[in-house]
PDB file of N, CA and C in Angstrom:
ATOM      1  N   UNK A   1     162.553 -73.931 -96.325  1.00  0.00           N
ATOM      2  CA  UNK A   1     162.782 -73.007 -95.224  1.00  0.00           C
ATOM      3  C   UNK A   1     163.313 -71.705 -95.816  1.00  0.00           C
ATOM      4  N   UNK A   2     163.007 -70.478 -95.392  1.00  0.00           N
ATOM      5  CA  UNK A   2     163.394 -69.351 -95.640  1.00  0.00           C
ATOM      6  C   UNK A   2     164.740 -69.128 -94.827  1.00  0.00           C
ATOM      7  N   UNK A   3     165.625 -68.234 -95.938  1.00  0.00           N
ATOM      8  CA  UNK A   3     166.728 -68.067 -96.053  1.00  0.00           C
ATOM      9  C   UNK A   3     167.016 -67.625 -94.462  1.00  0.00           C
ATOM     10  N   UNK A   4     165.819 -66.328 -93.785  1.00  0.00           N
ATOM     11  CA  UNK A   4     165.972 -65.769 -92.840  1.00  0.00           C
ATOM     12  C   UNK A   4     165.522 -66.749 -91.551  1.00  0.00           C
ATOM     13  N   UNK A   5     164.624 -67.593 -91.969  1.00  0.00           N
ATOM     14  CA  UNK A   5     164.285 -69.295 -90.608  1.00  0.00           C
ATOM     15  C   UNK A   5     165.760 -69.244 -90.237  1.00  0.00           C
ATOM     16  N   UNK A   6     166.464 -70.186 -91.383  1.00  0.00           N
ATOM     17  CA  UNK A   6     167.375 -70.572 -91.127  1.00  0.00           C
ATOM     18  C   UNK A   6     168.834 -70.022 -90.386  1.00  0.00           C
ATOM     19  N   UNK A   7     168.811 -68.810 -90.831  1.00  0.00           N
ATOM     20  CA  UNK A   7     169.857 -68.077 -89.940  1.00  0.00           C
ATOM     21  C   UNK A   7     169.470 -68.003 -88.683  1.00  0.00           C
ATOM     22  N   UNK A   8     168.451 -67.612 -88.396  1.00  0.00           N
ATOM     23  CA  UNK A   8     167.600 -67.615 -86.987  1.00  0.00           C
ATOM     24  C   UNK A   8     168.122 -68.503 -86.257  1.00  0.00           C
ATOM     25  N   UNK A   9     167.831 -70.066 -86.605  1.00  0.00           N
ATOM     26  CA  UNK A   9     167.567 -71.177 -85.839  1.00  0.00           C
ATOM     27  C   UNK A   9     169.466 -71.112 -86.212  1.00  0.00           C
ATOM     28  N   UNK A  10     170.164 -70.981 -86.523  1.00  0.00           N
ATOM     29  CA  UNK A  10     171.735 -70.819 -86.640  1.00  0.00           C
ATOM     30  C   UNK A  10     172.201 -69.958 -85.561  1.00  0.00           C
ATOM     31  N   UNK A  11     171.784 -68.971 -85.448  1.00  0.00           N
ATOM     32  CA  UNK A  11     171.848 -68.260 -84.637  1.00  0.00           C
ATOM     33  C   UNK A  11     171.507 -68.884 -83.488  1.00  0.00           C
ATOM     34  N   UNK A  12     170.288 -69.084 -83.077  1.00  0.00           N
ATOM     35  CA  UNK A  12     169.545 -70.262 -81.878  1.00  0.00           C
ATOM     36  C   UNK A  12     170.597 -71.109 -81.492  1.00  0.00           C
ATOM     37  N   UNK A  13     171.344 -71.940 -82.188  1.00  0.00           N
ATOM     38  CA  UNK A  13     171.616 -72.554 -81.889  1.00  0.00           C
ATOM     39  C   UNK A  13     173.531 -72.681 -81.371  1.00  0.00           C
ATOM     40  N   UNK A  14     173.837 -71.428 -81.635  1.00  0.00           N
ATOM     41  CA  UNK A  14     174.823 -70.898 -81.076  1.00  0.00           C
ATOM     42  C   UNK A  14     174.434 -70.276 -80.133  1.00  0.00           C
ATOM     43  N   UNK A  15     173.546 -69.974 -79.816  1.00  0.00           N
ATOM     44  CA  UNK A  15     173.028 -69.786 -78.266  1.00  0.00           C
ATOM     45  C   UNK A  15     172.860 -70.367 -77.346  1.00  0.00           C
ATOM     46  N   UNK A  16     172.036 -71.577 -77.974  1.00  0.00           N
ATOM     47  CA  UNK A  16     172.069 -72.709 -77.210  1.00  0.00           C
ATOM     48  C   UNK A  16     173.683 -73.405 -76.633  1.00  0.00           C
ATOM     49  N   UNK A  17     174.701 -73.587 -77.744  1.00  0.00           N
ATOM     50  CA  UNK A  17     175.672 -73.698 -77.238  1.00  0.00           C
ATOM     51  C   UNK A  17     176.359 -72.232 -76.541  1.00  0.00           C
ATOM     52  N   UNK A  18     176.235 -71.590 -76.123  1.00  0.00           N
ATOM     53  CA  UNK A  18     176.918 -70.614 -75.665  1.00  0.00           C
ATOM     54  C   UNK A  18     176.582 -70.867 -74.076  1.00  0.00           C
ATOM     55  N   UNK A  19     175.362 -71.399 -73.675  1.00  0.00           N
ATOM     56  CA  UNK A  19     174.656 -71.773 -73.076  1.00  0.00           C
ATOM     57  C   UNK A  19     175.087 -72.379 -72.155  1.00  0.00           C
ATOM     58  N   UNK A  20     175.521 -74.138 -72.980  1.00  0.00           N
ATOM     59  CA  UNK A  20     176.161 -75.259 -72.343  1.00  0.00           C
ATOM     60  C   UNK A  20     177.556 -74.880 -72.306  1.00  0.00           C
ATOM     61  N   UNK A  21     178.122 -73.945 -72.516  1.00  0.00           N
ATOM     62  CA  UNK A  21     179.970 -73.908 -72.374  1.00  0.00           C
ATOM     63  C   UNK A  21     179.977 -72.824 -70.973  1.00  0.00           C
ATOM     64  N   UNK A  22     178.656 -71.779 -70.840  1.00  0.00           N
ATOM     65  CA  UNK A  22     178.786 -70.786 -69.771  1.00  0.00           C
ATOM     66  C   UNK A  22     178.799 -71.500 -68.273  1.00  0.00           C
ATOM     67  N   UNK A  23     177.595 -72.506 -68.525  1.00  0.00           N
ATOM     68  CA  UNK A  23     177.816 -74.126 -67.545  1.00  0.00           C
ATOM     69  C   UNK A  23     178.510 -74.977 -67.410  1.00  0.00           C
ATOM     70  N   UNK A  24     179.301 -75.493 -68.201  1.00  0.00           N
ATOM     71  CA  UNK A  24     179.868 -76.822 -68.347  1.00  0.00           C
ATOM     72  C   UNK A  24     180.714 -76.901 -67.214  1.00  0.00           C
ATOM     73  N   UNK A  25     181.176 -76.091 -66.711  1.00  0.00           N
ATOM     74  CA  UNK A  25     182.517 -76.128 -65.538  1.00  0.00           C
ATOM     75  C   UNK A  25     181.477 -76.209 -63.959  1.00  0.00           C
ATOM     76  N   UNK A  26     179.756 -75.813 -63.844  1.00  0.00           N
ATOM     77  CA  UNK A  26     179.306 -75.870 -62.730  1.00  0.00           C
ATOM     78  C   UNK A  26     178.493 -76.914 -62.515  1.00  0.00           C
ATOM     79  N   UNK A  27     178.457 -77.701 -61.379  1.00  0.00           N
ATOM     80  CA  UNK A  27     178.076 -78.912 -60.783  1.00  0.00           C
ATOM     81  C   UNK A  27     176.435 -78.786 -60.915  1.00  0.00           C
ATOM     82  N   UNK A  28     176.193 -77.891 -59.828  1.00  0.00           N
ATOM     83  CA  UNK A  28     174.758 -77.386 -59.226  1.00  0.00           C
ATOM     84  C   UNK A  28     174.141 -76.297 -59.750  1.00  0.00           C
ATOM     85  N   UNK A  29     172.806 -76.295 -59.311  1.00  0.00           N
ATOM     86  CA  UNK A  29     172.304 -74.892 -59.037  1.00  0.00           C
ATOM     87  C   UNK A  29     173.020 -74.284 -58.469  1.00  0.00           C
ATOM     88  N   UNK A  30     173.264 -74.203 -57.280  1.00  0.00           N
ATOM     89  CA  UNK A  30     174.011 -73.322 -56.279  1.00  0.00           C
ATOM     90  C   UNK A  30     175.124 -72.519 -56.798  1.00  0.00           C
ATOM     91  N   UNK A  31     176.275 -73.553 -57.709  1.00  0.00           N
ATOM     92  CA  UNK A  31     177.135 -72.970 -58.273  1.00  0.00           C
ATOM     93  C   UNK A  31     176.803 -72.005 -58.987  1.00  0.00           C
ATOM     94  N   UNK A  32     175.799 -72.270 -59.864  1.00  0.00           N
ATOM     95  CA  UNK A  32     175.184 -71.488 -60.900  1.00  0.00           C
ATOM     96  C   UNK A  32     174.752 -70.331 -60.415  1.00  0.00           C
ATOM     97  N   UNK A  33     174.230 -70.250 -58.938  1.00  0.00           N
ATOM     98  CA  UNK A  33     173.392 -69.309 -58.499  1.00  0.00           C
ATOM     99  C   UNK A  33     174.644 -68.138 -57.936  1.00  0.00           C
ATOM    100  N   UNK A  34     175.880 -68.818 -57.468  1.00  0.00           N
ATOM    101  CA  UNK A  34     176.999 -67.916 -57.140  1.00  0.00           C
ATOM    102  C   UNK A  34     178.313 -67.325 -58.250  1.00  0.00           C
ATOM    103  N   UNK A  35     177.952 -68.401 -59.286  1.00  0.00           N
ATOM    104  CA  UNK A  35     178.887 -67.564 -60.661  1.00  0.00           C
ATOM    105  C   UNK A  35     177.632 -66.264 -61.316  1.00  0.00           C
ATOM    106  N   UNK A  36     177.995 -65.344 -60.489  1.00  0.00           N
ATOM    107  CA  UNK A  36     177.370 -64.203 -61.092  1.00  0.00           C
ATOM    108  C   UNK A  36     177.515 -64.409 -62.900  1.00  0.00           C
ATOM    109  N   UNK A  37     178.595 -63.930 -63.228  1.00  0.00           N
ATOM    110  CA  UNK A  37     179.435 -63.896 -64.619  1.00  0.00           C
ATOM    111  C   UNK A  37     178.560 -64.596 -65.752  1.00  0.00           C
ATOM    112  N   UNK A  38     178.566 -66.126 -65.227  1.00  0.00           N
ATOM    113  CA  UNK A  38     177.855 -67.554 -66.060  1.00  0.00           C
ATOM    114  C   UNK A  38     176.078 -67.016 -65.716  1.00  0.00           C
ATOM    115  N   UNK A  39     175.865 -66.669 -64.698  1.00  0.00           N
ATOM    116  CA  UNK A  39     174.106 -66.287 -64.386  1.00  0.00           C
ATOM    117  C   UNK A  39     173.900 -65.464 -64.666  1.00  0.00           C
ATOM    118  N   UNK A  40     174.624 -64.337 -65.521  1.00  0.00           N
ATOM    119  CA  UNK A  40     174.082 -63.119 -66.519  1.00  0.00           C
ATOM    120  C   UNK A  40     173.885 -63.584 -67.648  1.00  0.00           C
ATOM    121  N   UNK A  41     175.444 -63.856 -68.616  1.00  0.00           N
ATOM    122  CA  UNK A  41     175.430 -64.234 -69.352  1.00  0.00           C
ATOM    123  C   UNK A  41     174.186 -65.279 -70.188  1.00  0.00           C
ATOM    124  N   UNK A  42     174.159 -66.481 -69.044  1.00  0.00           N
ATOM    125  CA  UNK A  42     172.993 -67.587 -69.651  1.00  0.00           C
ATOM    126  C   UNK A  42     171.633 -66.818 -69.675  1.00  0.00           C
ATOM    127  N   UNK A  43     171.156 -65.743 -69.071  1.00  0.00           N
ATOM    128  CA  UNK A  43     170.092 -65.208 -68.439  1.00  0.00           C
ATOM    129  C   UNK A  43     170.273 -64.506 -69.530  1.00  0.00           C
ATOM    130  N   UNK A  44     171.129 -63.680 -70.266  1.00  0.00           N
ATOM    131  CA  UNK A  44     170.979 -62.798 -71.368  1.00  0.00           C
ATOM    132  C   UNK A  44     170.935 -63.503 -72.630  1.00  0.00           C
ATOM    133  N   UNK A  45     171.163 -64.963 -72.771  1.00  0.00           N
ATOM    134  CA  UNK A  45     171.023 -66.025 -74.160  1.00  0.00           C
ATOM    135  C   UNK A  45     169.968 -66.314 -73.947  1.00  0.00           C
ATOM    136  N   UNK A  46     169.464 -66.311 -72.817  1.00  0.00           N
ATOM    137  CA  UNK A  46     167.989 -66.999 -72.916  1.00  0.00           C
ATOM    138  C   UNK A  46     166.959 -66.238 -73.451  1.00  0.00           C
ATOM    139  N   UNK A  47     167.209 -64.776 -73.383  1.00  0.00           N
ATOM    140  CA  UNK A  47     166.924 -63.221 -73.443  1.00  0.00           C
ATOM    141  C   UNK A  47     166.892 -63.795 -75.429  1.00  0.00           C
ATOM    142  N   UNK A  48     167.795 -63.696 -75.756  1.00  0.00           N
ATOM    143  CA  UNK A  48     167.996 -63.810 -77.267  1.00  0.00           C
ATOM    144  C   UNK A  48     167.568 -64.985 -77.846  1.00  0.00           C
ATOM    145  N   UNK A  49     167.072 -66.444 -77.149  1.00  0.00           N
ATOM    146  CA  UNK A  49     166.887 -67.255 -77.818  1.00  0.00           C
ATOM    147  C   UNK A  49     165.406 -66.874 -77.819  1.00  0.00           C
ATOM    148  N   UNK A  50     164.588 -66.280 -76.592  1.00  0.00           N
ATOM    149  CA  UNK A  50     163.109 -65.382 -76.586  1.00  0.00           C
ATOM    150  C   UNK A  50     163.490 -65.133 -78.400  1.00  0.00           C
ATOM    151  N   UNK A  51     163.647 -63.466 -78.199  1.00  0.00           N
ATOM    152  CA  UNK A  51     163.971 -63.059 -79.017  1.00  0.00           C
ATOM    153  C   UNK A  51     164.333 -63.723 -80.504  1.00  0.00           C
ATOM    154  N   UNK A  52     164.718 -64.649 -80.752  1.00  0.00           N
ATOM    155  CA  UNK A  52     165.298 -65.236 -81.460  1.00  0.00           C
ATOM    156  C   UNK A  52     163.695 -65.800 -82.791  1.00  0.00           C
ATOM    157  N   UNK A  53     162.702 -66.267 -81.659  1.00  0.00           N
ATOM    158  CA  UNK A  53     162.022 -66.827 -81.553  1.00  0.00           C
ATOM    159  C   UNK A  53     160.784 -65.682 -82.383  1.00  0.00           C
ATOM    160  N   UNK A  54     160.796 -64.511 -81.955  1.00  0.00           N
ATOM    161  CA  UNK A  54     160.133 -63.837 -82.141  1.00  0.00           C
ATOM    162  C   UNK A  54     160.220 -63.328 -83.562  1.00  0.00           C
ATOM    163  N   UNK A  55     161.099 -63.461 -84.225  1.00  0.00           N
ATOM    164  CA  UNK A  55     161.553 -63.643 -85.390  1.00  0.00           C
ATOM    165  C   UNK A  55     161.473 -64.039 -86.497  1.00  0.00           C
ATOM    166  N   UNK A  56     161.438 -65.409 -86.412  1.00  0.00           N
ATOM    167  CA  UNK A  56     160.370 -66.662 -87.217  1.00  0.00           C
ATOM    168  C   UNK A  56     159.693 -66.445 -87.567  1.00  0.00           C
ATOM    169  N   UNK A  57     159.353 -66.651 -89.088  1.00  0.00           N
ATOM    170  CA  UNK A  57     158.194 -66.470 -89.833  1.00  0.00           C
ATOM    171  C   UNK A  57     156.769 -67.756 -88.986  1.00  0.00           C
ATOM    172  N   UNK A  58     155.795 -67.255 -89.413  1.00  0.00           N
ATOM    173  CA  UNK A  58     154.464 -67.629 -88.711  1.00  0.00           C
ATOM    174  C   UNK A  58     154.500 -69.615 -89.000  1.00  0.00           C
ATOM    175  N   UNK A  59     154.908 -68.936 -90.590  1.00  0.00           N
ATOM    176  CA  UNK A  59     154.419 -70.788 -90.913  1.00  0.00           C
ATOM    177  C   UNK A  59     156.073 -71.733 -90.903  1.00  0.00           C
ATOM    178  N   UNK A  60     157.025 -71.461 -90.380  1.00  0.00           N
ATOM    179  CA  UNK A  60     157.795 -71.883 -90.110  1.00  0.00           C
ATOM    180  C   UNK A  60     157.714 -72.338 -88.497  1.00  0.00           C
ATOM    181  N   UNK A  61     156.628 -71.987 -87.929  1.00  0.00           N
ATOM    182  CA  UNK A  61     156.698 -72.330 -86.682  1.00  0.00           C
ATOM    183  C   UNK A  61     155.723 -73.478 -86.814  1.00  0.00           C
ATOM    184  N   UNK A  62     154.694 -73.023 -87.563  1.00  0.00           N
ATOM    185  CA  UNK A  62     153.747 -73.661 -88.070  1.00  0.00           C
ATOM    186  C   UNK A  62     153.749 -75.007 -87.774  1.00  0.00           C
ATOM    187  N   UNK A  63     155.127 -75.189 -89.173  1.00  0.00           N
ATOM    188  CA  UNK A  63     155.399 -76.292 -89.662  1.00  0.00           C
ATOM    189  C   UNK A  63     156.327 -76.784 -88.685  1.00  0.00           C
ATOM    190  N   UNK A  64     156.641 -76.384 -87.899  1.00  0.00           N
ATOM    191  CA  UNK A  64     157.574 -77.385 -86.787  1.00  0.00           C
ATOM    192  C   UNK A  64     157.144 -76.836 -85.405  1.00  0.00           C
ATOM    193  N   UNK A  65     156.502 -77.718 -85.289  1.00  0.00           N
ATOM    194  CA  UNK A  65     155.568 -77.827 -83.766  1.00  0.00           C
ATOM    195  C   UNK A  65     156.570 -78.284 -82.735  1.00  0.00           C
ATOM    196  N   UNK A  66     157.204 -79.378 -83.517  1.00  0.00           N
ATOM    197  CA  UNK A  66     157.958 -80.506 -82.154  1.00  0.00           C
ATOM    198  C   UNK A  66     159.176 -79.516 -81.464  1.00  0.00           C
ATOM    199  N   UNK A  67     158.835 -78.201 -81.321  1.00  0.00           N
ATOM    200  CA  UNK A  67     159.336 -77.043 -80.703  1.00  0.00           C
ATOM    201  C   UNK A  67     158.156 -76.288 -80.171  1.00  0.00           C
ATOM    202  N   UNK A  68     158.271 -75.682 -78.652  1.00  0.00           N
ATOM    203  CA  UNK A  68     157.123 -75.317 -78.198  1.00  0.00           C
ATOM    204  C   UNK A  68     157.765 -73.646 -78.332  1.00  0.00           C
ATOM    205  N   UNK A  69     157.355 -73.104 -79.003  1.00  0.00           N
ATOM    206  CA  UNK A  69     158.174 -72.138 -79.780  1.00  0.00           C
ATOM    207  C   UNK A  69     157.393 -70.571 -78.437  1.00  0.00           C
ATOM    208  N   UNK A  70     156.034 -71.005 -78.256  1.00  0.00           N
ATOM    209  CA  UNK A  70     155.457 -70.350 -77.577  1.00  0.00           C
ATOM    210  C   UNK A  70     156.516 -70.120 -76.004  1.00  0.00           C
ATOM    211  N   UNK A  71     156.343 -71.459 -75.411  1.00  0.00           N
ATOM    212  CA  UNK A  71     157.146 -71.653 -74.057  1.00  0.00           C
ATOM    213  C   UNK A  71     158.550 -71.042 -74.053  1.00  0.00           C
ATOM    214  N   UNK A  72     159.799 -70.925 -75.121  1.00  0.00           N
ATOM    215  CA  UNK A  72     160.955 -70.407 -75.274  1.00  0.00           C
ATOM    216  C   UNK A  72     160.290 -68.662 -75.421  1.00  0.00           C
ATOM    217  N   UNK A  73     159.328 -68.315 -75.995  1.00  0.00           N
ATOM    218  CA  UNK A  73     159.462 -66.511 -76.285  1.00  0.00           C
ATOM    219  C   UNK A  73     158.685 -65.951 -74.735  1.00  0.00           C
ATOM    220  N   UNK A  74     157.591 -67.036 -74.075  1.00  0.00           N
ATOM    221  CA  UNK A  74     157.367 -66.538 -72.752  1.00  0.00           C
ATOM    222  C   UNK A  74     158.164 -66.928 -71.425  1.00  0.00           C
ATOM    223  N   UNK A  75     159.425 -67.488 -71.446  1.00  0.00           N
ATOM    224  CA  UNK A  75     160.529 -67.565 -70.984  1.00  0.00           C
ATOM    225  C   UNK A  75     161.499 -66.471 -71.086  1.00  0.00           C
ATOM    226  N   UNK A  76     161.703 -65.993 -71.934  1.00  0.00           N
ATOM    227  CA  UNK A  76     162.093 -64.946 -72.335  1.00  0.00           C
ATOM    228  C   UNK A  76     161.319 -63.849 -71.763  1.00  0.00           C
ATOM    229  N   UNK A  77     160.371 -63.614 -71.752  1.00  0.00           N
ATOM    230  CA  UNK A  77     159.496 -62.265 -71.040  1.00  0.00           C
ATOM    231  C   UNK A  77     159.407 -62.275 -69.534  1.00  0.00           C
ATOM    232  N   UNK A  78     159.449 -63.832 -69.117  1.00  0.00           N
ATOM    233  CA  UNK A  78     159.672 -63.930 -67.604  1.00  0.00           C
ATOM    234  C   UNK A  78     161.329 -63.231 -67.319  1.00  0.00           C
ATOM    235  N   UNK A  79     162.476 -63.721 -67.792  1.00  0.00           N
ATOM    236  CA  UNK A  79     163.385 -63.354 -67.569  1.00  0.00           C
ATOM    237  C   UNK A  79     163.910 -61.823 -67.810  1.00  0.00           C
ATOM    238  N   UNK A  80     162.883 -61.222 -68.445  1.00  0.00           N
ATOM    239  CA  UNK A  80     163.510 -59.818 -69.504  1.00  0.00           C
ATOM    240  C   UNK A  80     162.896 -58.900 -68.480  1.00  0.00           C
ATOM    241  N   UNK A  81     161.077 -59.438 -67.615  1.00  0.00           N
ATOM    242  CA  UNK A  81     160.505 -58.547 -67.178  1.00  0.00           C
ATOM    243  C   UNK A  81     160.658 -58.729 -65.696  1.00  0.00           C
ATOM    244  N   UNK A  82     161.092 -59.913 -65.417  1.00  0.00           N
ATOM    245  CA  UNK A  82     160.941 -60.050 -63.722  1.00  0.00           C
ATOM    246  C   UNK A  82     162.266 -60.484 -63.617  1.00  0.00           C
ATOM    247  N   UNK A  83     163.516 -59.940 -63.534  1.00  0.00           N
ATOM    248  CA  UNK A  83     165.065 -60.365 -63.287  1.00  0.00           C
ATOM    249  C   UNK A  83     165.269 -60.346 -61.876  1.00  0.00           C
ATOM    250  N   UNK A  84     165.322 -59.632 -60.925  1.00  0.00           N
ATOM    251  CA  UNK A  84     165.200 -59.947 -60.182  1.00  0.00           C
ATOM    252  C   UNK A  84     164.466 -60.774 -59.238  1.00  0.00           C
ATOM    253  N   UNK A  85     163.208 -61.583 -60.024  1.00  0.00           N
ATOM    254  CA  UNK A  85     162.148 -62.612 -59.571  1.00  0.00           C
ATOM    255  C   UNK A  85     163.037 -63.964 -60.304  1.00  0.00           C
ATOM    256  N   UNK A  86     164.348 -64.325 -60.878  1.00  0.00           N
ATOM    257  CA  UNK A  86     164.397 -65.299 -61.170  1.00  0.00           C
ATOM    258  C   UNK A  86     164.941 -66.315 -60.322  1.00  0.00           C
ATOM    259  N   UNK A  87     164.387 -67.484 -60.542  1.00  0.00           N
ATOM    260  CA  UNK A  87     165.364 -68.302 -59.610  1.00  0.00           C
ATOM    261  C   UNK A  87     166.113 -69.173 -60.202  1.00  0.00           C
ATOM    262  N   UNK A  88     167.425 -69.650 -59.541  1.00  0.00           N
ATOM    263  CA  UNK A  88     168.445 -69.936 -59.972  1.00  0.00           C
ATOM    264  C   UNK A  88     168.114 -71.405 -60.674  1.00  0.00           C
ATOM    265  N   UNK A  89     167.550 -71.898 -59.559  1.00  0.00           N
ATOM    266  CA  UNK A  89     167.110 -73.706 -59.502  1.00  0.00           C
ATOM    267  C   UNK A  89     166.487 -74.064 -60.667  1.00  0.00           C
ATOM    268  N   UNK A  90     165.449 -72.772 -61.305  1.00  0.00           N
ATOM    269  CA  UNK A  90     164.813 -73.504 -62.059  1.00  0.00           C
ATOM    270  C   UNK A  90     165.013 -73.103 -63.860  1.00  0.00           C
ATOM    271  N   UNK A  91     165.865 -72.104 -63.749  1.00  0.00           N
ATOM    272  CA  UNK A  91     166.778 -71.537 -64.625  1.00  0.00           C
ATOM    273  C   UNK A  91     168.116 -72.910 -65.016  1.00  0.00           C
ATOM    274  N   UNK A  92     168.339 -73.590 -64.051  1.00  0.00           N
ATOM    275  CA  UNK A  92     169.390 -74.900 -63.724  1.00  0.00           C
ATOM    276  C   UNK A  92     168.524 -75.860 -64.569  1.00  0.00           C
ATOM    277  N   UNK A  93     167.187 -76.123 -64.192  1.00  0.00           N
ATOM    278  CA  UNK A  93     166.630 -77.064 -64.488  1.00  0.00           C
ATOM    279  C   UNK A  93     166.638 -77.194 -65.985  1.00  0.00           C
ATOM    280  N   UNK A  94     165.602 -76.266 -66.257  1.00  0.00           N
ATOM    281  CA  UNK A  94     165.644 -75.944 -67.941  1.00  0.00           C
ATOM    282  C   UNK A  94     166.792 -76.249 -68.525  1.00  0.00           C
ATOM    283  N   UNK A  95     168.212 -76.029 -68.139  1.00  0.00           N
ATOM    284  CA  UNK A  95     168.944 -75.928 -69.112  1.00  0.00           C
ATOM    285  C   UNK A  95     170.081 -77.463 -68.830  1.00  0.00           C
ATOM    286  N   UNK A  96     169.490 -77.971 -68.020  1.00  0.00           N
ATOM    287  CA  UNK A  96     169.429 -79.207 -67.573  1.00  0.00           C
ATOM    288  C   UNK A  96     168.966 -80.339 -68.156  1.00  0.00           C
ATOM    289  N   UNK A  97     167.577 -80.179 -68.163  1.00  0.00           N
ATOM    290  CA  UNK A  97     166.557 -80.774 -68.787  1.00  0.00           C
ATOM    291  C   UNK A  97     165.642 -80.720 -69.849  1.00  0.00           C
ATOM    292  N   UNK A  98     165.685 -79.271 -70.804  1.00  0.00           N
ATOM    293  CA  UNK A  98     165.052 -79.096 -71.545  1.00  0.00           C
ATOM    294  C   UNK A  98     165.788 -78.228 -72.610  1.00  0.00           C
ATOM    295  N   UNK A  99     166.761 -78.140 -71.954  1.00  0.00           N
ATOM    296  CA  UNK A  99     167.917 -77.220 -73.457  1.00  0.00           C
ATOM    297  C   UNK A  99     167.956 -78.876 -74.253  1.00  0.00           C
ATOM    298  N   UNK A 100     168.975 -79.778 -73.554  1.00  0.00           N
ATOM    299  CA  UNK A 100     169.331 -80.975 -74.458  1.00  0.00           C
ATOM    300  C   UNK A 100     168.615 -81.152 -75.689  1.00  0.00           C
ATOM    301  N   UNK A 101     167.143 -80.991 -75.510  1.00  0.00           N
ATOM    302  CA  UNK A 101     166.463 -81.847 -76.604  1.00  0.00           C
ATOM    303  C   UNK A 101     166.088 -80.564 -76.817  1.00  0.00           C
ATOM    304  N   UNK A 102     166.171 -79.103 -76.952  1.00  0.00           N
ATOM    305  CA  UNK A 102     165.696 -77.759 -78.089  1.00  0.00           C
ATOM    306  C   UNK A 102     167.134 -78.044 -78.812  1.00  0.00           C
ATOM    307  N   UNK A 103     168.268 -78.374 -78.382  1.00  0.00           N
ATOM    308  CA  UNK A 103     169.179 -78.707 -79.695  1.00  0.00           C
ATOM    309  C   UNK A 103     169.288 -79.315 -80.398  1.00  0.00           C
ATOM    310  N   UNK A 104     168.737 -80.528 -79.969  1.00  0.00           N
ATOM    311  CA  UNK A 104     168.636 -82.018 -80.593  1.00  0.00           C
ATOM    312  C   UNK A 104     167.379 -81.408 -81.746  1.00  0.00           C
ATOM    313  N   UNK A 105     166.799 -80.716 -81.748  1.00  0.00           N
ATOM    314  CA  UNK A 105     165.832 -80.336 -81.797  1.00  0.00           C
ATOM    315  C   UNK A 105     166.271 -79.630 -83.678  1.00  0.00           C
ATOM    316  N   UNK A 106     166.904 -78.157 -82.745  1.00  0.00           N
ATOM    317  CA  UNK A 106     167.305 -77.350 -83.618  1.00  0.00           C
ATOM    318  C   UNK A 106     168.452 -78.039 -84.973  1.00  0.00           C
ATOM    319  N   UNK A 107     169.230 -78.920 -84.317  1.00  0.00           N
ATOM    320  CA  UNK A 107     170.071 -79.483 -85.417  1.00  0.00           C
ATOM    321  C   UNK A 107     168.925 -80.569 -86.751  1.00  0.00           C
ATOM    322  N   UNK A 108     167.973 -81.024 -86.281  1.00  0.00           N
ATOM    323  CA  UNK A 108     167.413 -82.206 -87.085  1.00  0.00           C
ATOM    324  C   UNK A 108     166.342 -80.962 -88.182  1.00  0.00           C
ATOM    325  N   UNK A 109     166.222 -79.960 -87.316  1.00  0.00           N
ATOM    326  CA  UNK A 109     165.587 -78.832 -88.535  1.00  0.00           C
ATOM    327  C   UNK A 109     166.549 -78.120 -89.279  1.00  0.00           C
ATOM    328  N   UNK A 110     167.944 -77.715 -88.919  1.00  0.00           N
ATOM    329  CA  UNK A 110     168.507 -77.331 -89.723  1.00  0.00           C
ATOM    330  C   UNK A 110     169.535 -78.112 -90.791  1.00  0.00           C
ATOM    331  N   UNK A 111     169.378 -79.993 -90.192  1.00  0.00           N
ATOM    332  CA  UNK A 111     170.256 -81.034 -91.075  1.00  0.00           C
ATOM    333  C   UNK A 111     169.071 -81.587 -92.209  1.00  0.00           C
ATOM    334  N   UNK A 112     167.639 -81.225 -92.141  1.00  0.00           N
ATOM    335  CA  UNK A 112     166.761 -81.347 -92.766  1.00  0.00           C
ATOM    336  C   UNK A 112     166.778 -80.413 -94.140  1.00  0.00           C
TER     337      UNK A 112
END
């Protein structure tokens, strides 16, 4: 892995946790949808994990598929270009259901 992958996905992955601590105190969507503060913030990591993404050398993505590397940088363009089109619920969901395993994810490539 290149010196610069790896900071990346270091980086990533303090995002990712920045993520789960901006949540950890809210139940619901709903909550989520009324902590302004926590629904910028996560909305602006998600912004950088895009970003993050965009970064990555070609064959480093290449080589690790079991990341849909595509779906995280056009997540990012939904959120960067349509902010006021986001919805709370499904912004909840993702990070609900599909952050868990991009960390699980990110740690087994960078303990590799």
């Amino acid at each position: 892995m290149y010196d610069k992958d790896y900071t990346i996905l270091r980086l990533m992955h303090e995002t990712v946790g920045k993520i789960f601590n901006y949540t950890s105190d809210l139940k619901t969507a709903v909550d989520f949808e009324n902590d302004a503060e926590s629904f910028d913030a996560v909305v602006m990591n998600f912004i950088v994990l895009g970003e993050s993404v965009s970064k990555l050398t070609d064959t480093f993505k290449d080589n690790h598929t079991e990341i849909d590397w595509h779906k995280i940088y056009a997540f990012r363009n939904v959120l960067a270009h349509d902010y006021f089109g986001i919805l709370p619920e499904e912004v909840w969901q993702i990070i609900k259901k599909h952050l868990p395993k991009l960390e699980t994810d990110l740690l087994k490539i960078l303990n590799d």
